[in-house]
C-alpha atoms as a PDB file:
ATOM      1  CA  UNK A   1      11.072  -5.418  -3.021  1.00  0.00           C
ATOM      2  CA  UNK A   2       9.461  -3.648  -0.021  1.00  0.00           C
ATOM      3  CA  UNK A   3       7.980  -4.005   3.166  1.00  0.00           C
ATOM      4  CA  UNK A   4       4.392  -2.030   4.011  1.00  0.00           C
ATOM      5  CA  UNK A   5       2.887  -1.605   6.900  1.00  0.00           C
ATOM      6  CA  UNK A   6      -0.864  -0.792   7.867  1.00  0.00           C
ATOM      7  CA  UNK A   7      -2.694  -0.298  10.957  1.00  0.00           C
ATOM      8  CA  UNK A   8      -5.747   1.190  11.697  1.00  0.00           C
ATOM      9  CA  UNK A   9      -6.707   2.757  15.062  1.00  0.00           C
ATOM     10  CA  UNK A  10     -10.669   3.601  16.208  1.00  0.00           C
ATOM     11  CA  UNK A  11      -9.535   7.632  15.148  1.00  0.00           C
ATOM     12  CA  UNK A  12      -6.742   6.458  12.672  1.00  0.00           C
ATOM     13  CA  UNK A  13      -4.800   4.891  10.340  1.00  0.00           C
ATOM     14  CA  UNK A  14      -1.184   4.241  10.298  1.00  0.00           C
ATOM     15  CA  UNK A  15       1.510   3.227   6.996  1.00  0.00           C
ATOM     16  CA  UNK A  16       4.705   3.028   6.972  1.00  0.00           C
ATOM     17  CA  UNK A  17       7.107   1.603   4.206  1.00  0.00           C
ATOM     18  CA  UNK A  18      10.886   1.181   3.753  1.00  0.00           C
ATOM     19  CA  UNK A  19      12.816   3.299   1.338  1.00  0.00           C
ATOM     20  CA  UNK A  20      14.782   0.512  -1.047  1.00  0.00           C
ATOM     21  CA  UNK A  21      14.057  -0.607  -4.437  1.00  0.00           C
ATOM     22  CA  UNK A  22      15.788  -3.408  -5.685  1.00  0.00           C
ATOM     23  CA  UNK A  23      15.510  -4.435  -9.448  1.00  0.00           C
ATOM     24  CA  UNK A  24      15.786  -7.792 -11.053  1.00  0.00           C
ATOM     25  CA  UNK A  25      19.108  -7.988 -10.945  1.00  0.00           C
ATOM     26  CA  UNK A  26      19.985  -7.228  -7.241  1.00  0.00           C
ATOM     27  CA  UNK A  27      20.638  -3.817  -7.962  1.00  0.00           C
ATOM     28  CA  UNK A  28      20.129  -1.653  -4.544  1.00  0.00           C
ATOM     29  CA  UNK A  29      18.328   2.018  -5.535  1.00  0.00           C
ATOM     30  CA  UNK A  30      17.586   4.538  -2.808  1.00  0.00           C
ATOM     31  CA  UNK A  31      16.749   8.272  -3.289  1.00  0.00           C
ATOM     32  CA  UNK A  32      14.973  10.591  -0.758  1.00  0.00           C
ATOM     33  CA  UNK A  33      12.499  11.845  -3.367  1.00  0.00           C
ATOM     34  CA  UNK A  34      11.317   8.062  -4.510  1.00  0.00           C
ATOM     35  CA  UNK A  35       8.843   7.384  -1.591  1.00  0.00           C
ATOM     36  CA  UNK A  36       6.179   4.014  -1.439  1.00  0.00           C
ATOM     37  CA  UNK A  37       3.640   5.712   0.317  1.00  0.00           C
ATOM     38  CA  UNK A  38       1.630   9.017  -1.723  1.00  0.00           C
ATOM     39  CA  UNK A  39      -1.452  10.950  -0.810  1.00  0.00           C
ATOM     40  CA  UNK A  40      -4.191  11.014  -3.536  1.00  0.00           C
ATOM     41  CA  UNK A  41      -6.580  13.601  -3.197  1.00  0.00           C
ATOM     42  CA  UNK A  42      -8.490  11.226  -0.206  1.00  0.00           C
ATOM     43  CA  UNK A  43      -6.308   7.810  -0.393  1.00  0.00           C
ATOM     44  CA  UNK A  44      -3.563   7.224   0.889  1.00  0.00           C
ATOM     45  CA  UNK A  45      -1.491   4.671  -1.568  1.00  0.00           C
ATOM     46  CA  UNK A  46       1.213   2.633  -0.442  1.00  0.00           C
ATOM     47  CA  UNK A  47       2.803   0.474  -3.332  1.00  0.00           C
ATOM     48  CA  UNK A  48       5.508  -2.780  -3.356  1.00  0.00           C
ATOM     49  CA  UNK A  49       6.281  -4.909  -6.444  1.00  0.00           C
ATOM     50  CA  UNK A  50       6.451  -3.697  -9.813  1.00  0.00           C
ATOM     51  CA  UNK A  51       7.234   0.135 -10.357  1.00  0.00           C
ATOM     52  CA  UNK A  52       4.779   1.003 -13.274  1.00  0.00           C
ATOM     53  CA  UNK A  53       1.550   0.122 -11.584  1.00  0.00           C
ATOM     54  CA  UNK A  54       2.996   2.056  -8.441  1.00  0.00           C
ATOM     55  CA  UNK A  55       4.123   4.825  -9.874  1.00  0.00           C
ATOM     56  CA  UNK A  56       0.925   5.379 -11.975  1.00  0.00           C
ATOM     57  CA  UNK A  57      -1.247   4.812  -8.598  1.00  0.00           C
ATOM     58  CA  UNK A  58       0.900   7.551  -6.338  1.00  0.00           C
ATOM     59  CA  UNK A  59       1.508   9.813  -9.328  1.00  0.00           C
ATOM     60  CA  UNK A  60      -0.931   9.665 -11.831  1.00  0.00           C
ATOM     61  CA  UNK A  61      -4.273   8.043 -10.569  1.00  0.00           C
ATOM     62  CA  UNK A  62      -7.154  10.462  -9.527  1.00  0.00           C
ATOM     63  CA  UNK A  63      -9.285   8.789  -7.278  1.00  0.00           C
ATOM     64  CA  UNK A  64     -12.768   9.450  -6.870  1.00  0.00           C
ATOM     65  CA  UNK A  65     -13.358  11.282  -3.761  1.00  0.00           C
ATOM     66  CA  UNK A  66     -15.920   9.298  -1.729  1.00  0.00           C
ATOM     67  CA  UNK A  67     -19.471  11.118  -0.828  1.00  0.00           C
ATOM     68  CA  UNK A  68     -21.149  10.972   2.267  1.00  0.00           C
ATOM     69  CA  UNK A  69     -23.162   7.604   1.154  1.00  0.00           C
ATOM     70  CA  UNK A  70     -19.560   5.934   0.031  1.00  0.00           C
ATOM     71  CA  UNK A  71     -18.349   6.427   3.579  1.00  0.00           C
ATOM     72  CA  UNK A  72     -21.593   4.304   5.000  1.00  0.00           C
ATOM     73  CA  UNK A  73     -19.997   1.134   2.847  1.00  0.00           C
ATOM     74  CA  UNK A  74     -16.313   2.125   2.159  1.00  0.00           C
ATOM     75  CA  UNK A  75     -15.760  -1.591   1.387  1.00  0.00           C
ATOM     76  CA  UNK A  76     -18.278  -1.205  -1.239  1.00  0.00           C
ATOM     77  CA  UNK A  77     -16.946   2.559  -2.609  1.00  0.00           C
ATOM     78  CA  UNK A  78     -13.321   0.819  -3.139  1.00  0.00           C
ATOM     79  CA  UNK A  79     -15.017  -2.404  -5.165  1.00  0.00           C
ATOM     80  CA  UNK A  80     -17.558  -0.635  -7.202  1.00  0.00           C
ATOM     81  CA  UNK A  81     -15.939   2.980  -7.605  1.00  0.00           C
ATOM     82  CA  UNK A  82     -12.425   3.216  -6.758  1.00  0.00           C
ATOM     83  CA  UNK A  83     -11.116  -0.199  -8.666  1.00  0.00           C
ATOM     84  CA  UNK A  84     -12.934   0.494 -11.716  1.00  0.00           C
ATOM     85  CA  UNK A  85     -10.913   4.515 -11.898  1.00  0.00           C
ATOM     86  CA  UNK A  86      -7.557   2.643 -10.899  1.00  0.00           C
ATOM     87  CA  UNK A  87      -7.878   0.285 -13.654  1.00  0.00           C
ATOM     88  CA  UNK A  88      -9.015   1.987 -16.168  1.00  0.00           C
ATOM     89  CA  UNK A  89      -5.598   4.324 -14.929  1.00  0.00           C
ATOM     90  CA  UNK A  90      -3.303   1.843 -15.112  1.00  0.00           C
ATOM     91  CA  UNK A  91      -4.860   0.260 -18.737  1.00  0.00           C
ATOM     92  CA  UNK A  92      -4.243   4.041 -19.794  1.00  0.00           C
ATOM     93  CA  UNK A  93      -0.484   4.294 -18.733  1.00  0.00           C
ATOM     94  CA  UNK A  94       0.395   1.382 -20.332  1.00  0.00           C
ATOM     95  CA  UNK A  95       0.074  -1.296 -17.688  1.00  0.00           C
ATOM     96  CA  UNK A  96      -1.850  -4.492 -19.108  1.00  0.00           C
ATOM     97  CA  UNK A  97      -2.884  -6.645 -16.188  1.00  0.00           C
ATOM     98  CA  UNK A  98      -3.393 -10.087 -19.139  1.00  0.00           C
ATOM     99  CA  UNK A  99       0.946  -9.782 -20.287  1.00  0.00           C
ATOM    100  CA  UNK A 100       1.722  -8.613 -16.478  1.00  0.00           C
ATOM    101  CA  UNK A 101       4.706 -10.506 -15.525  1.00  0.00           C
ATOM    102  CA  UNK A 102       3.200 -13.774 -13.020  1.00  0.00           C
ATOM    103  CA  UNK A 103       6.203 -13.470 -10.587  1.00  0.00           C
ATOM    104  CA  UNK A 104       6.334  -9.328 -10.654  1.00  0.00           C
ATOM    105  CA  UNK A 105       3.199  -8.351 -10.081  1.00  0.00           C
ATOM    106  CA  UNK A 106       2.240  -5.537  -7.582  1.00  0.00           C
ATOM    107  CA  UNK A 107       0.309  -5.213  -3.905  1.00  0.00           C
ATOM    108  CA  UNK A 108      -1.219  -2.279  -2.454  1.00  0.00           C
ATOM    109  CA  UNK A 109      -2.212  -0.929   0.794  1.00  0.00           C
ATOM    110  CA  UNK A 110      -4.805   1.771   0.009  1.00  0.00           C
ATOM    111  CA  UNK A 111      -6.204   3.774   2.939  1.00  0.00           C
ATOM    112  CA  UNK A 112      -9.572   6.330   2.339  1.00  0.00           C
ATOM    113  CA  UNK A 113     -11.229   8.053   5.461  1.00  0.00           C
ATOM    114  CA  UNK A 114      -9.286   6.338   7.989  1.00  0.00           C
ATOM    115  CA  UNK A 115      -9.777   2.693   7.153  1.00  0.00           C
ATOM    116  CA  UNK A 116      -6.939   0.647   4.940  1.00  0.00           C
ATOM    117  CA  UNK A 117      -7.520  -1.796   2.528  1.00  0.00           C
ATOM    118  CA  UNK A 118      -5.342  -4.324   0.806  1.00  0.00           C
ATOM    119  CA  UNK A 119      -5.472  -4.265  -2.822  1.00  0.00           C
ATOM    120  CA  UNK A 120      -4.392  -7.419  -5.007  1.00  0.00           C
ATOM    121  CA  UNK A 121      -2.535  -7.487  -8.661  1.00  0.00           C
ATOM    122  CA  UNK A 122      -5.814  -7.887  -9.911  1.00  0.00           C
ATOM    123  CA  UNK A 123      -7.451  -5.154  -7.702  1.00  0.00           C
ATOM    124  CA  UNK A 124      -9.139  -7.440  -5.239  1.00  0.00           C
ATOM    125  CA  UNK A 125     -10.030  -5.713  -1.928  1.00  0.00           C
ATOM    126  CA  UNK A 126      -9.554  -7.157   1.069  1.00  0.00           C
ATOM    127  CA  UNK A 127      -9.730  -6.108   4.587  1.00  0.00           C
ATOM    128  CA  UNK A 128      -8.379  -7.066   8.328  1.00  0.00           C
ATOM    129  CA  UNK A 129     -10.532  -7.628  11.244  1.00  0.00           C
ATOM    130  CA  UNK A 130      -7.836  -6.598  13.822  1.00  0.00           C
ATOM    131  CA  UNK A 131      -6.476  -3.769  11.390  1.00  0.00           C
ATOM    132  CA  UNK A 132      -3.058  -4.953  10.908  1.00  0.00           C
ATOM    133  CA  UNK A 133      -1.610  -5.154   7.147  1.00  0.00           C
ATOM    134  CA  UNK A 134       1.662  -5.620   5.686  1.00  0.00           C
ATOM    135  CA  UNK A 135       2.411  -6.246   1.706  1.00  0.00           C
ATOM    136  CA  UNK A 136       5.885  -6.639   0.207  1.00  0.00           C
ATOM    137  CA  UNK A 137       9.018  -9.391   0.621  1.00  0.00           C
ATOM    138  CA  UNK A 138       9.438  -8.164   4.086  1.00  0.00           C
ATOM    139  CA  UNK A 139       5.284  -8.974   5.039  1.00  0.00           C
ATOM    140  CA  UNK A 140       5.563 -12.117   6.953  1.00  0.00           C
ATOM    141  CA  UNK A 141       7.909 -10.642   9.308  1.00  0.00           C
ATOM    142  CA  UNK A 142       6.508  -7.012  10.079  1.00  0.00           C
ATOM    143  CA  UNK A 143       3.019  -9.412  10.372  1.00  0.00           C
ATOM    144  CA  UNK A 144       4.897 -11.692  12.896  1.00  0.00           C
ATOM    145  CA  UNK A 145       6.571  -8.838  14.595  1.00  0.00           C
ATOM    146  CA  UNK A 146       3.386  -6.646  15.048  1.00  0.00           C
ATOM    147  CA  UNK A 147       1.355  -9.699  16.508  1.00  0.00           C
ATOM    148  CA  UNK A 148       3.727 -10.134  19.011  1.00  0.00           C
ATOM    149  CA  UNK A 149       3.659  -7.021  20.563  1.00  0.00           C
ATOM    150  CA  UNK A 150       6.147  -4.696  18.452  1.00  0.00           C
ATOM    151  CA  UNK A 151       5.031  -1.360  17.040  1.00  0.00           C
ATOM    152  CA  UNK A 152       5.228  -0.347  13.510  1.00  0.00           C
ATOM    153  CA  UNK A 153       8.528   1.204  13.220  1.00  0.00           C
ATOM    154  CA  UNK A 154      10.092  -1.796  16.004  1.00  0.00           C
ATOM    155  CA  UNK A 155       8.428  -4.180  12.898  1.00  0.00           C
ATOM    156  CA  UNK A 156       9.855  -2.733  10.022  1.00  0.00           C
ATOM    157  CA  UNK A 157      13.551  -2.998  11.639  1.00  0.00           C
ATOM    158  CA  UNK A 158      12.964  -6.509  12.509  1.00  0.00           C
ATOM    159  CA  UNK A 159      11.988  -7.070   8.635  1.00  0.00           C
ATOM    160  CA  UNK A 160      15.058  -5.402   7.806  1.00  0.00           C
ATOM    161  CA  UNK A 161      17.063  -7.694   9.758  1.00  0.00           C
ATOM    162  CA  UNK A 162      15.355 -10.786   8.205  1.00  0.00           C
ATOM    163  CA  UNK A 163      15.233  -9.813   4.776  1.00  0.00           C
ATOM    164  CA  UNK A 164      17.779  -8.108   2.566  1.00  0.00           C
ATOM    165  CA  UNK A 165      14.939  -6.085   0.405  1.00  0.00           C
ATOM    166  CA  UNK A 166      13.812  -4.224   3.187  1.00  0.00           C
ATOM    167  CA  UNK A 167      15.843  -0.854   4.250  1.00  0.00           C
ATOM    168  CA  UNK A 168      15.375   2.314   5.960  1.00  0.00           C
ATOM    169  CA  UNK A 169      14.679   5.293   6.061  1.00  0.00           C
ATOM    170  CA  UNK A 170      11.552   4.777   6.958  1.00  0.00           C
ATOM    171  CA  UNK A 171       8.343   6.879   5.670  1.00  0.00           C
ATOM    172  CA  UNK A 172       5.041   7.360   7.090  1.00  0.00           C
ATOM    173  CA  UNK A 173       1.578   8.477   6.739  1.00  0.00           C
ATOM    174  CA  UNK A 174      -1.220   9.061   9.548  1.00  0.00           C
ATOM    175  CA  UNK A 175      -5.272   9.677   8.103  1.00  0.00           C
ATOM    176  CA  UNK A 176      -7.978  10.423  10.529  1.00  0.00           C
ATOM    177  CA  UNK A 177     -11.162   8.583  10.352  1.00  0.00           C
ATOM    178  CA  UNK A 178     -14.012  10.335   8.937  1.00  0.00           C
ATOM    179  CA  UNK A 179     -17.062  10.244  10.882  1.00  0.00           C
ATOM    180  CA  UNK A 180     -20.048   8.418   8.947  1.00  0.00           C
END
């Protein structure tokens, strides 16, 4: 369980993420070398749910790097260029998105020349038009939080305090914008 924050700026991005792991059976892990958020050649990738598609986007995926044309229509890179390599990645290492467990599954927030995008169990891409994203048990709250008037780090400690799968230390991760 996690809670993953997003938010883009006009120069910016912005994602933060809490430091627990807790498995099926209420079992607490914590470790400062397990982080939620990794950098990826040009992505950013911030992961909650299950660990195998995670840890085979921050540690094993290698994302296409976007050319000057993909950052006219990132939207459009991260549907017709970036999906395709991530699944194709995760089929590799073993992760099979038809036996994927219905209750388990696995949320990213994926950020590439400044802009974040929200990316599904089944690698749908979606994006916010005020630039505020949160994935993970602790979502609704750090949403909540952020909309009324908190900051990112102010709404990760009020998830914490609502839900029990959300803990610091927090980690972060700031990528400028590139200029199209």
């Amino acid at each position: 369980m996690t809670t993953i924050i997003g938010i883009e700026y006009e120069d910016s991005c912005f994602l933060v993420a809490d430091s627990q792991t807790t498995d099926d059976s209420g079992k607490i892990y914590t470790h400062p070398n397990v982080k939620k958020i990794a950098e990826r050649g040009a992505f950013i990738v911030a992961g909650s749910g299950e660990v195998l598609p995670c840890d085979v986007a921050q540690h094993i995926w290698e994302p296409p790097t976007p050319t000057k044309k993909d950052r006219q229509d990132l939207y459009h890179f991260m549907i017709a260029k970036a999906m395709p390599s991530l699944r194709k990645c995760l089929t590799d290492n073993g992760y099979n998105f038809d036996e994927s467990k219905s209750d388990g599954r696995f949320q990213f927030l994926i950020a590439v020349c400044g802009e974040i995008f929200d990316v599904d169990q089944e690698l749908c891409v979606s994006m916010s038009a005020d630039g505020m994203y949160a994935v993970g048990s602790g979502a609704a709250y750090a949403l909540g939080a952020l909309h009324a008037g908190a900051d990112a780090h102010e709404a990760m400690e009020i998830a914490a305090k609502i839900t029990a799968f959300t803990a610091g230390p927090y980690y972060s991760k700031v990528q400028t914008k590139h200029i199209k």
